[in-house]
C-alpha atoms as a PDB file:
ATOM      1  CA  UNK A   1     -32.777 139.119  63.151  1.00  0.00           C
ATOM      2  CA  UNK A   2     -32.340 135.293  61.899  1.00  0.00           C
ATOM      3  CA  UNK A   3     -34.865 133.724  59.888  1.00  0.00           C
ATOM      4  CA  UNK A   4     -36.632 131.139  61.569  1.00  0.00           C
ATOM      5  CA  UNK A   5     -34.544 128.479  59.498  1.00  0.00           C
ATOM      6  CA  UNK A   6     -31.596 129.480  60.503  1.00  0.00           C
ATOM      7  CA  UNK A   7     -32.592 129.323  63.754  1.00  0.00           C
ATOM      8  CA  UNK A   8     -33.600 125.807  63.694  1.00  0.00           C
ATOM      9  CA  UNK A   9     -29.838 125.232  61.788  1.00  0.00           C
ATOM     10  CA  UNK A  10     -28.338 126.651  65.194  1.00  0.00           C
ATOM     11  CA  UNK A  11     -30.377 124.392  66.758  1.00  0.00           C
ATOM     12  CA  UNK A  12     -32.438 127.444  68.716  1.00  0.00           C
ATOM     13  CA  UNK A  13     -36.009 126.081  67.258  1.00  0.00           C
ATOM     14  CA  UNK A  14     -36.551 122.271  67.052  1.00  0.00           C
ATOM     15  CA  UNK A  15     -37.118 120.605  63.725  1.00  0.00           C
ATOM     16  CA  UNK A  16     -37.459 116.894  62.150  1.00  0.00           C
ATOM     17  CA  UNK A  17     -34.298 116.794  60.284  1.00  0.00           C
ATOM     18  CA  UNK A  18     -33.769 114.401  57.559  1.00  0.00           C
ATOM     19  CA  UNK A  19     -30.628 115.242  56.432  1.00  0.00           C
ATOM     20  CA  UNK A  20     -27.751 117.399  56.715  1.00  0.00           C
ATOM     21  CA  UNK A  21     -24.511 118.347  55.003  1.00  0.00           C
ATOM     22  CA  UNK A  22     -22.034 121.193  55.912  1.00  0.00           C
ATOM     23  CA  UNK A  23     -23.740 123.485  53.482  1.00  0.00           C
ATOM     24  CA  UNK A  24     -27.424 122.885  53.265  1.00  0.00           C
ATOM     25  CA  UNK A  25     -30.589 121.296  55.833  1.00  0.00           C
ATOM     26  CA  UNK A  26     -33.143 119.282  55.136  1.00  0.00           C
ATOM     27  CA  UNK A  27     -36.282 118.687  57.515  1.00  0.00           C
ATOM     28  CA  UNK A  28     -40.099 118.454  57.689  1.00  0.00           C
ATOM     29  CA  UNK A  29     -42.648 120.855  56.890  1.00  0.00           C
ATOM     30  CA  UNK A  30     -44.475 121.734  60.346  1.00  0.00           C
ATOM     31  CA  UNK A  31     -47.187 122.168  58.163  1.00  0.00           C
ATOM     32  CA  UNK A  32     -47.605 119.783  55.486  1.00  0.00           C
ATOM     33  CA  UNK A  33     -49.497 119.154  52.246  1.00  0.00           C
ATOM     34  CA  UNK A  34     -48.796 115.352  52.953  1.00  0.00           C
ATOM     35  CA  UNK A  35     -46.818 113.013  54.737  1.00  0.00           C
ATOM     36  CA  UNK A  36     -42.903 113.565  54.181  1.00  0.00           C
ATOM     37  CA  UNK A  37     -43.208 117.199  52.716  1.00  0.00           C
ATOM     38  CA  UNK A  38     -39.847 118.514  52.945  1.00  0.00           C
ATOM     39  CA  UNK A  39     -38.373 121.215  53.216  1.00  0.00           C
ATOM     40  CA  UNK A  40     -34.312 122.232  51.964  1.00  0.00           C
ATOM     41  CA  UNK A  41     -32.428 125.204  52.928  1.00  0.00           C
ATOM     42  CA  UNK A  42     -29.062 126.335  52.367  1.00  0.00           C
ATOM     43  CA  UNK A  43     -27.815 126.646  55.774  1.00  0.00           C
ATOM     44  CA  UNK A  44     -26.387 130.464  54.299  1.00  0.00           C
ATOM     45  CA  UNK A  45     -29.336 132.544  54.950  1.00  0.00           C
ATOM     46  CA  UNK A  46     -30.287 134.264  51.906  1.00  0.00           C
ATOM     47  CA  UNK A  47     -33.649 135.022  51.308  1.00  0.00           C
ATOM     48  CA  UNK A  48     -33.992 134.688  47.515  1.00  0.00           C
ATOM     49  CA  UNK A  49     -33.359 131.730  45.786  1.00  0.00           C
ATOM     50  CA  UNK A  50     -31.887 133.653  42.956  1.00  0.00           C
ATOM     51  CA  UNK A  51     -29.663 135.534  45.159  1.00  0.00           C
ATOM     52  CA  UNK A  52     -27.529 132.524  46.027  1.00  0.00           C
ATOM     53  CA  UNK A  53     -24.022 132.469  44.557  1.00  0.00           C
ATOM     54  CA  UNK A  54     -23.650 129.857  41.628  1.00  0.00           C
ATOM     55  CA  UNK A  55     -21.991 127.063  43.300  1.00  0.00           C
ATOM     56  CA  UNK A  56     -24.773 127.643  46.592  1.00  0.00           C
ATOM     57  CA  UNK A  57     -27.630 127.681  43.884  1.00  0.00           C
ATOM     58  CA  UNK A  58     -26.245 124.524  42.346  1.00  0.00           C
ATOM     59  CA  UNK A  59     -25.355 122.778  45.291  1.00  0.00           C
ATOM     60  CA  UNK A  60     -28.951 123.275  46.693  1.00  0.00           C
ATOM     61  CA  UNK A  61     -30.328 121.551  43.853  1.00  0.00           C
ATOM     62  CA  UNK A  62     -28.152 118.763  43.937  1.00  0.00           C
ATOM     63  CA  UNK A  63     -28.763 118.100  47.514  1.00  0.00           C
ATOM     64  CA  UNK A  64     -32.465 118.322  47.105  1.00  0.00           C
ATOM     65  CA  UNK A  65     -32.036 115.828  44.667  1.00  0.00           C
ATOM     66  CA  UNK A  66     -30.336 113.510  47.337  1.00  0.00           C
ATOM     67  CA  UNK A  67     -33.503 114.250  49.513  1.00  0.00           C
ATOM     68  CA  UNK A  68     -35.940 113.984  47.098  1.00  0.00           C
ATOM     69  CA  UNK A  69     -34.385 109.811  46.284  1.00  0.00           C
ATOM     70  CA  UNK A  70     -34.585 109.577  49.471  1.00  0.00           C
ATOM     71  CA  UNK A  71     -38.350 110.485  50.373  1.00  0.00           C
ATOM     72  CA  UNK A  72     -39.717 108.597  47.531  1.00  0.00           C
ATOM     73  CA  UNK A  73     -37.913 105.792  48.867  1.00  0.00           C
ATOM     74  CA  UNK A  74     -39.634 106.276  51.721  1.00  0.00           C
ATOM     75  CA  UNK A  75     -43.273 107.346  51.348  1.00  0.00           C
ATOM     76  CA  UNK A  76     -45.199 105.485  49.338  1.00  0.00           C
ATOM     77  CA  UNK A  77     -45.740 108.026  46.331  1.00  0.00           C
ATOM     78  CA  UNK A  78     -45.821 108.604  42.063  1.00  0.00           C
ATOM     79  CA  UNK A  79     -43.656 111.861  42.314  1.00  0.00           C
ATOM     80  CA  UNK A  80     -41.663 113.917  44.610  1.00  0.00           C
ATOM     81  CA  UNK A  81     -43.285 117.786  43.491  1.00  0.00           C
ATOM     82  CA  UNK A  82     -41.008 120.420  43.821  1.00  0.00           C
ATOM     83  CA  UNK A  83     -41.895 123.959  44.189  1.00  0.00           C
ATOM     84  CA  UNK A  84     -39.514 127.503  45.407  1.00  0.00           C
ATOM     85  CA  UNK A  85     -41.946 130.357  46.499  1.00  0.00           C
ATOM     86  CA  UNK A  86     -39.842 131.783  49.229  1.00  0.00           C
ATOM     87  CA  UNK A  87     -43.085 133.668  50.009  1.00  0.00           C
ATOM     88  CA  UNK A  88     -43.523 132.784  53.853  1.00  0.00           C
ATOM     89  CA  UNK A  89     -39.998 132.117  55.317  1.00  0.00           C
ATOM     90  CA  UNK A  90     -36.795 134.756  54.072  1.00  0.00           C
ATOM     91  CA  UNK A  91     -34.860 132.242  53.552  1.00  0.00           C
ATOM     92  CA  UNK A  92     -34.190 130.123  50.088  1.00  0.00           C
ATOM     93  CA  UNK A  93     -35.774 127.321  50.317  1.00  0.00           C
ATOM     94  CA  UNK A  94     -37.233 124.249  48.271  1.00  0.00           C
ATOM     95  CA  UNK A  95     -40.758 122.145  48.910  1.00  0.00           C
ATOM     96  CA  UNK A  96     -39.741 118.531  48.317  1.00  0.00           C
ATOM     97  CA  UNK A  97     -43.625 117.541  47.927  1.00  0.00           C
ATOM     98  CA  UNK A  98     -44.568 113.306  47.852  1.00  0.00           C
ATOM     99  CA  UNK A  99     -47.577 113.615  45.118  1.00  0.00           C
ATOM    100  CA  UNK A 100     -49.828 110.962  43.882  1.00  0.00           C
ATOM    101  CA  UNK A 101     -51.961 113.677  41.977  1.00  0.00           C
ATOM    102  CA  UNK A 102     -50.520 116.664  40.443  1.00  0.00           C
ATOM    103  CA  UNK A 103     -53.658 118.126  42.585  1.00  0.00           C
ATOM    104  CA  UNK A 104     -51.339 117.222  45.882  1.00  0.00           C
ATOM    105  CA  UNK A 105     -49.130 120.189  44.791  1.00  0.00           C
ATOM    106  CA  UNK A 106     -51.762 122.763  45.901  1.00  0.00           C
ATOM    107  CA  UNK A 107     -50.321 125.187  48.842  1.00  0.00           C
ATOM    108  CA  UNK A 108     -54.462 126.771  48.904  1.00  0.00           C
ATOM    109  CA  UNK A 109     -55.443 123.600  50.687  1.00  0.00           C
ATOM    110  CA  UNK A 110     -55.728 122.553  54.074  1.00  0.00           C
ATOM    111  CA  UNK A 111     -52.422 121.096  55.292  1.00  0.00           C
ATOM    112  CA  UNK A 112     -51.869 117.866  57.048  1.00  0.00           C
ATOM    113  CA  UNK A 113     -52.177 117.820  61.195  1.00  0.00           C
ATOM    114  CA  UNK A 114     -49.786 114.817  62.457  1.00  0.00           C
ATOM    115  CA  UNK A 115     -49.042 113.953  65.474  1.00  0.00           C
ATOM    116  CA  UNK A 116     -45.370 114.543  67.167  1.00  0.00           C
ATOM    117  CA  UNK A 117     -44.682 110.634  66.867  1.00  0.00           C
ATOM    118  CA  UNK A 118     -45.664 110.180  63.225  1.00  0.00           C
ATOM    119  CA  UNK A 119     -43.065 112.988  62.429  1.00  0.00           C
ATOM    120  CA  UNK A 120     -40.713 111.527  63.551  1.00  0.00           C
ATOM    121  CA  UNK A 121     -41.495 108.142  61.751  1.00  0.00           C
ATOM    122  CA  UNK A 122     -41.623 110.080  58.908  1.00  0.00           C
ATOM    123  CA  UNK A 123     -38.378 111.938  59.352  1.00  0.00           C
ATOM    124  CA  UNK A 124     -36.471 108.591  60.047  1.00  0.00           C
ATOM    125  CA  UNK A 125     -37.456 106.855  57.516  1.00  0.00           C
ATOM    126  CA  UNK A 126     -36.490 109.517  55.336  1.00  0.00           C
ATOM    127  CA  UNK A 127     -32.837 109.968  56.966  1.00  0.00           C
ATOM    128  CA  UNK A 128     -32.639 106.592  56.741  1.00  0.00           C
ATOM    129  CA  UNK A 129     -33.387 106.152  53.180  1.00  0.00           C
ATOM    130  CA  UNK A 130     -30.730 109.091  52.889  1.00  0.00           C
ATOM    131  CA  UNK A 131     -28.015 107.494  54.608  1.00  0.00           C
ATOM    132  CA  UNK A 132     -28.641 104.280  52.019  1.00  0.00           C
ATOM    133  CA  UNK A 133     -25.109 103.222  50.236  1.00  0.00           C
ATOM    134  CA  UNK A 134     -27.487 104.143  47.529  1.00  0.00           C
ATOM    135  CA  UNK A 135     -31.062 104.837  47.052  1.00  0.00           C
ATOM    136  CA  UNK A 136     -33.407 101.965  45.566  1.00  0.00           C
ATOM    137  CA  UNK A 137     -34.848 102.597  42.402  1.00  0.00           C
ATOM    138  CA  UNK A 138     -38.289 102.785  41.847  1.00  0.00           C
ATOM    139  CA  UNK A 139     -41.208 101.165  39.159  1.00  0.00           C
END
């Protein structure tokens, strides 16, 4: 049975996407520890992280990097946290996390309710920001 990422890659489960390649998926945490918490999948379903093949694994990180510019571009934030825990979901995937306290990073805590319409503020900002010429740089 498909992981519930890749059914929202076949488009079978709605999501807030914020970017996209041929290869990999970025979109919003249903569930998140704050605004613009992302979340970026290979769209190969693999369930570790350390499973993927060497040029998946590196091209995963390289696109997160391309979504992580673009989030902090457009939430207001000190950081963009990144954790891999691949506990809840079989299917590799990287938290792109907007921090202003290394505290933010903290999966125990409650996680942020928002409304349909401020996800998808969030997520077009964020696609926005991704689909920049380039990224602005940041104090």
């Amino acid at each position: 049975m498909a992981s519930v990422f890749s059914r929202i890659v076949a488009g079978e489960i709605p999501s807030w996407k914020v970017a996209e390649d041929d290869r990999f998926y970025a979109f919003l945490d249903i569930n998140p520890l704050a605004e613009g918490h992302t979340l970026v999948i290979p769209k190969q379903e693999v369930d570790y992280i350390f499973d993927l093949d060497e040029e998946t694994y590196a091209g995963l990180w390289a696109f997160a990097a391309r979504v992580a510019a673009a989030v902090r571009a457009a939430i207001p934030c000190k950081r963009v946290g990144v954790a891999v825990l691949g506990m809840e979901v079989p299917h590799a995937h990287i938290h792109l996390v907007p921090l202003q306290t290394e505290g933010d990073m903290d999966f125990r805590k409650e996680k942020k309710q928002l409304p349909p319409a401020r996800f998808a503020e969030i997520a077009a900002a964020i696609a926005a920001a991704f689909d920049a010429p380039s990224t602005p740089e940041r104090p």
